[in-house]
PDB file of N, CA and C in Angstrom:
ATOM      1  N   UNK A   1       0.815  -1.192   0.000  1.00  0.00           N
ATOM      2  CA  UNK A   1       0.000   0.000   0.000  1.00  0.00           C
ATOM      3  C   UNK A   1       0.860   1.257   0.000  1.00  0.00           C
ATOM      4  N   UNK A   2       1.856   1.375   0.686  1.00  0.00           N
ATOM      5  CA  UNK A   2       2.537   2.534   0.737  1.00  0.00           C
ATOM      6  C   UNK A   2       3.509   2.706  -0.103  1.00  0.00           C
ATOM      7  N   UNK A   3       3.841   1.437  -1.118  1.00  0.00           N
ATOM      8  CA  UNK A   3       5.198   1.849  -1.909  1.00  0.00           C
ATOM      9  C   UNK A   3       4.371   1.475  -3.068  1.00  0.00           C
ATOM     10  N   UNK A   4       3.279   1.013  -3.525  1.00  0.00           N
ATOM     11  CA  UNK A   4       2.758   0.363  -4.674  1.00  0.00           C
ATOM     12  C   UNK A   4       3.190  -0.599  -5.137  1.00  0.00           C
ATOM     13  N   UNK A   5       3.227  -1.921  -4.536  1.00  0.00           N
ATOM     14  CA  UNK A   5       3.966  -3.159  -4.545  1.00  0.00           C
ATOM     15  C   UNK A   5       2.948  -4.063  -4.449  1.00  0.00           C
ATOM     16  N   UNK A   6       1.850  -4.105  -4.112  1.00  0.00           N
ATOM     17  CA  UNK A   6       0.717  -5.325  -3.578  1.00  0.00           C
ATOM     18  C   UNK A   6       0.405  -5.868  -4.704  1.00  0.00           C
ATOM     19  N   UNK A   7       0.465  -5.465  -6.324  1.00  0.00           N
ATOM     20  CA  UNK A   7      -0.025  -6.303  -7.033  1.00  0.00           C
ATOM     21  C   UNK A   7       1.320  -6.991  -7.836  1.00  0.00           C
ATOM     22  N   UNK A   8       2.360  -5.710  -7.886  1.00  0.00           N
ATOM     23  CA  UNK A   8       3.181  -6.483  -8.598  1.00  0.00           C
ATOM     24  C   UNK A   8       4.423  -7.232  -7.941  1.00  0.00           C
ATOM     25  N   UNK A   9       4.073  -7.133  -7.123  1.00  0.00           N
ATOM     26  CA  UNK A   9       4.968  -8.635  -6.089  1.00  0.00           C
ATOM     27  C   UNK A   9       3.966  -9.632  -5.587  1.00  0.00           C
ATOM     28  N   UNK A  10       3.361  -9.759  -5.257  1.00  0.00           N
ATOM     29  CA  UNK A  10       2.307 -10.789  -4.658  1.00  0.00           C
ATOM     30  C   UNK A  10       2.460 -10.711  -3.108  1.00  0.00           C
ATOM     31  N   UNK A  11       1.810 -11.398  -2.581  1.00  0.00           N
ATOM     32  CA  UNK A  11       1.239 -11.906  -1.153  1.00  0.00           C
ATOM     33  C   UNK A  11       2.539 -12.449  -0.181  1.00  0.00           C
ATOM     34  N   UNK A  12       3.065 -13.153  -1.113  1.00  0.00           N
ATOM     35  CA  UNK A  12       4.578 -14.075  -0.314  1.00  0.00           C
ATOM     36  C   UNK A  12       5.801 -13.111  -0.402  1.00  0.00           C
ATOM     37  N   UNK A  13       5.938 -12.917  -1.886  1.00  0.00           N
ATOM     38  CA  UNK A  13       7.174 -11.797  -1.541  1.00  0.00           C
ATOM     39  C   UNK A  13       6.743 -10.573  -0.903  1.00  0.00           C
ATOM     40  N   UNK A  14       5.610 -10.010  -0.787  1.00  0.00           N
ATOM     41  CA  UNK A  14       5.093  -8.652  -0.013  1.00  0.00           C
ATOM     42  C   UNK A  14       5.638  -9.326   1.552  1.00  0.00           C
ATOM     43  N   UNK A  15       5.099 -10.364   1.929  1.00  0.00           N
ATOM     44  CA  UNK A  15       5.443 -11.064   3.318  1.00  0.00           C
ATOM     45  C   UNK A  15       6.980 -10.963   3.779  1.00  0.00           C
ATOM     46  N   UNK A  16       8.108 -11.487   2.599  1.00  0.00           N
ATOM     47  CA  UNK A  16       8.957 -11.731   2.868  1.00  0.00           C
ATOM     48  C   UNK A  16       9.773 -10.164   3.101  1.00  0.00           C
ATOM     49  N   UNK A  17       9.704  -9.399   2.465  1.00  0.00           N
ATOM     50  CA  UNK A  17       9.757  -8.422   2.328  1.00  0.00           C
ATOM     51  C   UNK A  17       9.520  -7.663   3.328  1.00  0.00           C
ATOM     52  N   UNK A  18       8.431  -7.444   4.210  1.00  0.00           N
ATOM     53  CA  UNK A  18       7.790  -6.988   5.446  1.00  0.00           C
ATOM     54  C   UNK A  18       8.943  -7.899   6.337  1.00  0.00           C
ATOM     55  N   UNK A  19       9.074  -8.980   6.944  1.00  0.00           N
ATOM     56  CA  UNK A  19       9.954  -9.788   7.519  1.00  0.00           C
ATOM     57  C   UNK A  19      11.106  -9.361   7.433  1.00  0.00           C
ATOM     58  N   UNK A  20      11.991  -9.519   6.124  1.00  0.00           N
ATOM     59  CA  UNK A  20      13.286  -8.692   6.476  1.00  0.00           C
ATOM     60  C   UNK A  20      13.139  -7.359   6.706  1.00  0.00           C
ATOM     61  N   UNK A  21      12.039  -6.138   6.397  1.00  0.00           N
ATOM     62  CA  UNK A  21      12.669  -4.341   6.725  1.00  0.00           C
ATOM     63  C   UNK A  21      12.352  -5.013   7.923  1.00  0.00           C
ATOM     64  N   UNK A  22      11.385  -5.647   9.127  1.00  0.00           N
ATOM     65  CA  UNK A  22      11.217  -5.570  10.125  1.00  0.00           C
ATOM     66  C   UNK A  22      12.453  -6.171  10.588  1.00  0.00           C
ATOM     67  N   UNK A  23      13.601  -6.925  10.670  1.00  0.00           N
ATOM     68  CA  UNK A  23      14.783  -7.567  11.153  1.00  0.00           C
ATOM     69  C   UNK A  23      15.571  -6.067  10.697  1.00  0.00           C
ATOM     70  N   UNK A  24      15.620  -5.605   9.683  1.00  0.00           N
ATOM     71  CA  UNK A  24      16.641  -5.029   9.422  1.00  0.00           C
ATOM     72  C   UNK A  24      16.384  -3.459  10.283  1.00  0.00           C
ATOM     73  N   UNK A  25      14.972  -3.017  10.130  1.00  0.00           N
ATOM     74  CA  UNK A  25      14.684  -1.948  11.119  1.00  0.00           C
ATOM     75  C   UNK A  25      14.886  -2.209  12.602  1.00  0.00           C
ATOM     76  N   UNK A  26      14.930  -3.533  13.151  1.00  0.00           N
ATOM     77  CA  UNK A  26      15.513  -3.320  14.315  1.00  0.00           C
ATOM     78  C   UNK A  26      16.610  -3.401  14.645  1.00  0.00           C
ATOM     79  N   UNK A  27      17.324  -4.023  13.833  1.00  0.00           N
ATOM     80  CA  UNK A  27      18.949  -3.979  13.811  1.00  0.00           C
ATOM     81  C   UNK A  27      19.516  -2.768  13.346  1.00  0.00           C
ATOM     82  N   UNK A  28      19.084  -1.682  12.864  1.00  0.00           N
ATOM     83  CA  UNK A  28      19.576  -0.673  12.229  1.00  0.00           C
ATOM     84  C   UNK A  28      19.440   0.371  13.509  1.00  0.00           C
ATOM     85  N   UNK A  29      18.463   0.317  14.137  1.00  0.00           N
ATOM     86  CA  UNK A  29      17.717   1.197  15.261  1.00  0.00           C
ATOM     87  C   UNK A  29      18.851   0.521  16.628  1.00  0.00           C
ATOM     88  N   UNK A  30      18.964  -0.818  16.807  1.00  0.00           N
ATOM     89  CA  UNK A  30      19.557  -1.136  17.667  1.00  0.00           C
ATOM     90  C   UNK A  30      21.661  -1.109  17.761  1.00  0.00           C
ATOM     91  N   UNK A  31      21.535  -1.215  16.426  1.00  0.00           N
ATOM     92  CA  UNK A  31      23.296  -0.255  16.066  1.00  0.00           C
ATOM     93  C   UNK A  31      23.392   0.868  16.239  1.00  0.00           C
ATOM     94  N   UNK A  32      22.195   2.165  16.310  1.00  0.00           N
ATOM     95  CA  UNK A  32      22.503   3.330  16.037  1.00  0.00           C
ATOM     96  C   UNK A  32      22.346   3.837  17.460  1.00  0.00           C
ATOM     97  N   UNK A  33      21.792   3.262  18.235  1.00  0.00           N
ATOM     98  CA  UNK A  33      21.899   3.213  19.737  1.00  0.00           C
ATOM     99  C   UNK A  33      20.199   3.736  20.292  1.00  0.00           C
ATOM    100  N   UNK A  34      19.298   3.506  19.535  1.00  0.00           N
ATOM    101  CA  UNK A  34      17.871   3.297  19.967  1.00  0.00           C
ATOM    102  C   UNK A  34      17.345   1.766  20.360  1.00  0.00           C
ATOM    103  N   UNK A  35      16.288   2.232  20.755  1.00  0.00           N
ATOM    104  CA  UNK A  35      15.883   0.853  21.091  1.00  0.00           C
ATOM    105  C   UNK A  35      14.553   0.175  19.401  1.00  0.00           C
ATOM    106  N   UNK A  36      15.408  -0.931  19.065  1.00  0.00           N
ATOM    107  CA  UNK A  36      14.894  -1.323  18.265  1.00  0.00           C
ATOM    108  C   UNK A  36      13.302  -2.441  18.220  1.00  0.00           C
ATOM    109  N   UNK A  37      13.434  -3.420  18.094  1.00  0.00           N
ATOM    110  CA  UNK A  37      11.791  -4.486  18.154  1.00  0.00           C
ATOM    111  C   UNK A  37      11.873  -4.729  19.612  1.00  0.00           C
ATOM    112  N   UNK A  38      10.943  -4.161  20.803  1.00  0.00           N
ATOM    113  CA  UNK A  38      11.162  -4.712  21.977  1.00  0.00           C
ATOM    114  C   UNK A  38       9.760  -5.057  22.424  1.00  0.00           C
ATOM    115  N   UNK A  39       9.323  -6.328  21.243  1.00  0.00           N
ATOM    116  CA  UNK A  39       8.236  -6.614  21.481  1.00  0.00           C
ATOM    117  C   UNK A  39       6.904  -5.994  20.965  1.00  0.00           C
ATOM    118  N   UNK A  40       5.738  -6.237  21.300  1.00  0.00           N
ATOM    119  CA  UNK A  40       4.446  -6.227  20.299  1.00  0.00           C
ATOM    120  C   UNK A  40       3.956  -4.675  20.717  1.00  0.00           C
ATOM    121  N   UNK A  41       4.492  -3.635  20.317  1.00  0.00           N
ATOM    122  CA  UNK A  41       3.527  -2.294  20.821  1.00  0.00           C
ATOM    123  C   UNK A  41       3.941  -1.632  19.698  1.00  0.00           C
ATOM    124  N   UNK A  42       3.327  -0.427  19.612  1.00  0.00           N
ATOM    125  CA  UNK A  42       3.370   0.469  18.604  1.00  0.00           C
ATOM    126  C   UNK A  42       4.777   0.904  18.129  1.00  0.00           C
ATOM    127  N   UNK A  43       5.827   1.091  18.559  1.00  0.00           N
ATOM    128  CA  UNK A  43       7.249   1.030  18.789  1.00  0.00           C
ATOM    129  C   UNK A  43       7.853   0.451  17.943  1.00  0.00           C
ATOM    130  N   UNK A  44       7.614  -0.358  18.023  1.00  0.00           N
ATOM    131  CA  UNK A  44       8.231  -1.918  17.251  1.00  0.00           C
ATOM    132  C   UNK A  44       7.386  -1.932  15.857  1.00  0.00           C
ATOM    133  N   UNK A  45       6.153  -1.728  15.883  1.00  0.00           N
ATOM    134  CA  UNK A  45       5.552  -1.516  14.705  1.00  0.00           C
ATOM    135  C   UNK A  45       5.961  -0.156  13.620  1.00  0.00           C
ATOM    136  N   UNK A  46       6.167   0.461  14.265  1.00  0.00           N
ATOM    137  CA  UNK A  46       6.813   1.601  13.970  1.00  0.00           C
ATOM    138  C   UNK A  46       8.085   1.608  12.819  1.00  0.00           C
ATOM    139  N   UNK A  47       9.080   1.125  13.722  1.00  0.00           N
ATOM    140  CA  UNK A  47      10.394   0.815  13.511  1.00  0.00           C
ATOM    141  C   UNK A  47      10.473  -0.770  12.289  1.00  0.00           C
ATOM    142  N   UNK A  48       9.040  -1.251  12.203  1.00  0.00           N
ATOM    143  CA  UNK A  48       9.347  -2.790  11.199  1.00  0.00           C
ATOM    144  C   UNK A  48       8.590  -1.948  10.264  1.00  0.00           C
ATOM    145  N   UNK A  49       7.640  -1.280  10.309  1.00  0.00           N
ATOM    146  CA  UNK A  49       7.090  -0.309   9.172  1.00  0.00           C
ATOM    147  C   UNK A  49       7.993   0.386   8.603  1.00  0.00           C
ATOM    148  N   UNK A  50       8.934   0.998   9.335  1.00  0.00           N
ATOM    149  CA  UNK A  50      10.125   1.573   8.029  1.00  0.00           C
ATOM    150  C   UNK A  50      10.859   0.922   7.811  1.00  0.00           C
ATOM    151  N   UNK A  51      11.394  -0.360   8.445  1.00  0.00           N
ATOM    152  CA  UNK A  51      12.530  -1.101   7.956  1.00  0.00           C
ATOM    153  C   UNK A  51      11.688  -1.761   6.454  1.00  0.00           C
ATOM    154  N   UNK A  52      10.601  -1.822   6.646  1.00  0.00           N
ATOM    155  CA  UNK A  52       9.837  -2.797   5.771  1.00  0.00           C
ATOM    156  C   UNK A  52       9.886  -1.731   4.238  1.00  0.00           C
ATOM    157  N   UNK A  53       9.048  -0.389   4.270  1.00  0.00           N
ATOM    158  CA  UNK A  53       9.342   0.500   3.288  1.00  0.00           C
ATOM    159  C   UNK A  53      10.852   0.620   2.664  1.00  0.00           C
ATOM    160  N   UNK A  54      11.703   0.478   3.436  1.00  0.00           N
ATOM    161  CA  UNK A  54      13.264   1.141   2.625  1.00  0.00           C
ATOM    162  C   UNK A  54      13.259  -0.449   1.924  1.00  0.00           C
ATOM    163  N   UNK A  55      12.767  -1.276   2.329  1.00  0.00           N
ATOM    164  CA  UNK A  55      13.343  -2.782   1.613  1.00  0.00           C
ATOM    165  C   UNK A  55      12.666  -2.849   0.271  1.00  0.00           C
ATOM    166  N   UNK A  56      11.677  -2.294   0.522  1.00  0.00           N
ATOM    167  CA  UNK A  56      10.417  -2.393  -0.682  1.00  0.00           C
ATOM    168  C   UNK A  56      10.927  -1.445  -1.758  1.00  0.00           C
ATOM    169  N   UNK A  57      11.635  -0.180  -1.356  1.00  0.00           N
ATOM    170  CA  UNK A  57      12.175   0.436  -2.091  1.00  0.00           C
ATOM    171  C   UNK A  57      13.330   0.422  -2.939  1.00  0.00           C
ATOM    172  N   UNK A  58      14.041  -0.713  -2.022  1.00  0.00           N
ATOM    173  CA  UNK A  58      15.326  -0.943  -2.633  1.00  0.00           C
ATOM    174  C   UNK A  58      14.832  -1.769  -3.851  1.00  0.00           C
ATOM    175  N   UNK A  59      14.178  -2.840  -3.229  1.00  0.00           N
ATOM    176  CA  UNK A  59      13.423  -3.588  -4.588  1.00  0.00           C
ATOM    177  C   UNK A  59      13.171  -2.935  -5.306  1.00  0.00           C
ATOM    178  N   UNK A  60      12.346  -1.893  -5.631  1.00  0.00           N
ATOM    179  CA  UNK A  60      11.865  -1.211  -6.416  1.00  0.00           C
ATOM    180  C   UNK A  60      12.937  -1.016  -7.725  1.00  0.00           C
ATOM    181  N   UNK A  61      13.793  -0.058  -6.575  1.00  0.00           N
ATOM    182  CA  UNK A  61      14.734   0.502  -7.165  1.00  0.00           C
ATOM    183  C   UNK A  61      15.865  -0.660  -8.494  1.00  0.00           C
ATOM    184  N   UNK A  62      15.805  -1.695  -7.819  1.00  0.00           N
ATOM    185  CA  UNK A  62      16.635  -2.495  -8.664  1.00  0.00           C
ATOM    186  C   UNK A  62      15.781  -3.193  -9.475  1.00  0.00           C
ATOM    187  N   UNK A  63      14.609  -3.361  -9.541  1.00  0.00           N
ATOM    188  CA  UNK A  63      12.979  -3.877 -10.277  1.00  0.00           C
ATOM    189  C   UNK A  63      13.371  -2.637 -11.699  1.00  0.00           C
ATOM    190  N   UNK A  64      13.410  -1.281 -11.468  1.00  0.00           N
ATOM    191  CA  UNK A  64      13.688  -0.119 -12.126  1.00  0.00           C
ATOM    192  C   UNK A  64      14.948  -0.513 -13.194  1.00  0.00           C
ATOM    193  N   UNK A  65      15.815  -0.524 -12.280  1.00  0.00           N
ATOM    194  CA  UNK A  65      17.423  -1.139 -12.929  1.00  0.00           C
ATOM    195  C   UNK A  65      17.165  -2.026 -14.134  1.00  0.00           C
ATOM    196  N   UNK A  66      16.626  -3.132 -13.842  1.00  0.00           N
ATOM    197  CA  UNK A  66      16.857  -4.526 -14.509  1.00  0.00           C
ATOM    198  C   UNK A  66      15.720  -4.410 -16.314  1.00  0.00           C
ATOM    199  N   UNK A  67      14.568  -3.233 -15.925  1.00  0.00           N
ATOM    200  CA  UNK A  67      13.979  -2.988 -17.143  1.00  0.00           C
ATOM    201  C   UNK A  67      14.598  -2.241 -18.359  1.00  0.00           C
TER     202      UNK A  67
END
């Protein structure tokens, strides 16, 4: 919904995709000296919501490349 990806990736890679920005948004947050996924609250949703967008974007971006 937010990067325009739901139809042209599908259901599984949209999933997989969400899964790594959320690992990588808390590892990025937790190197930079915030507190990254500390469990199920808005916080954490927060922080896997943008890890999840920059991933979607990178895709994008190299989806862009390869045409």
């Amino acid at each position: 919904m937010i990067t325009g990806n739901n139809r042209k990736m599908g259901a599984g890679k949209n999933i997989l995709a969400g899964v790594a920005g959320g690992i990588l948004g808390g590892i990025t947050m937790n190197l930079i000296g915030g507190r990254g996924i500390t469990g199920f609250n808005l916080w954490s949703l927060f922080v896997a919501t943008i890890g999840a967008v920059i991933v979607l974007l990178i895709v994008n971006a190299f989806k862009k490349k390869a045409h």
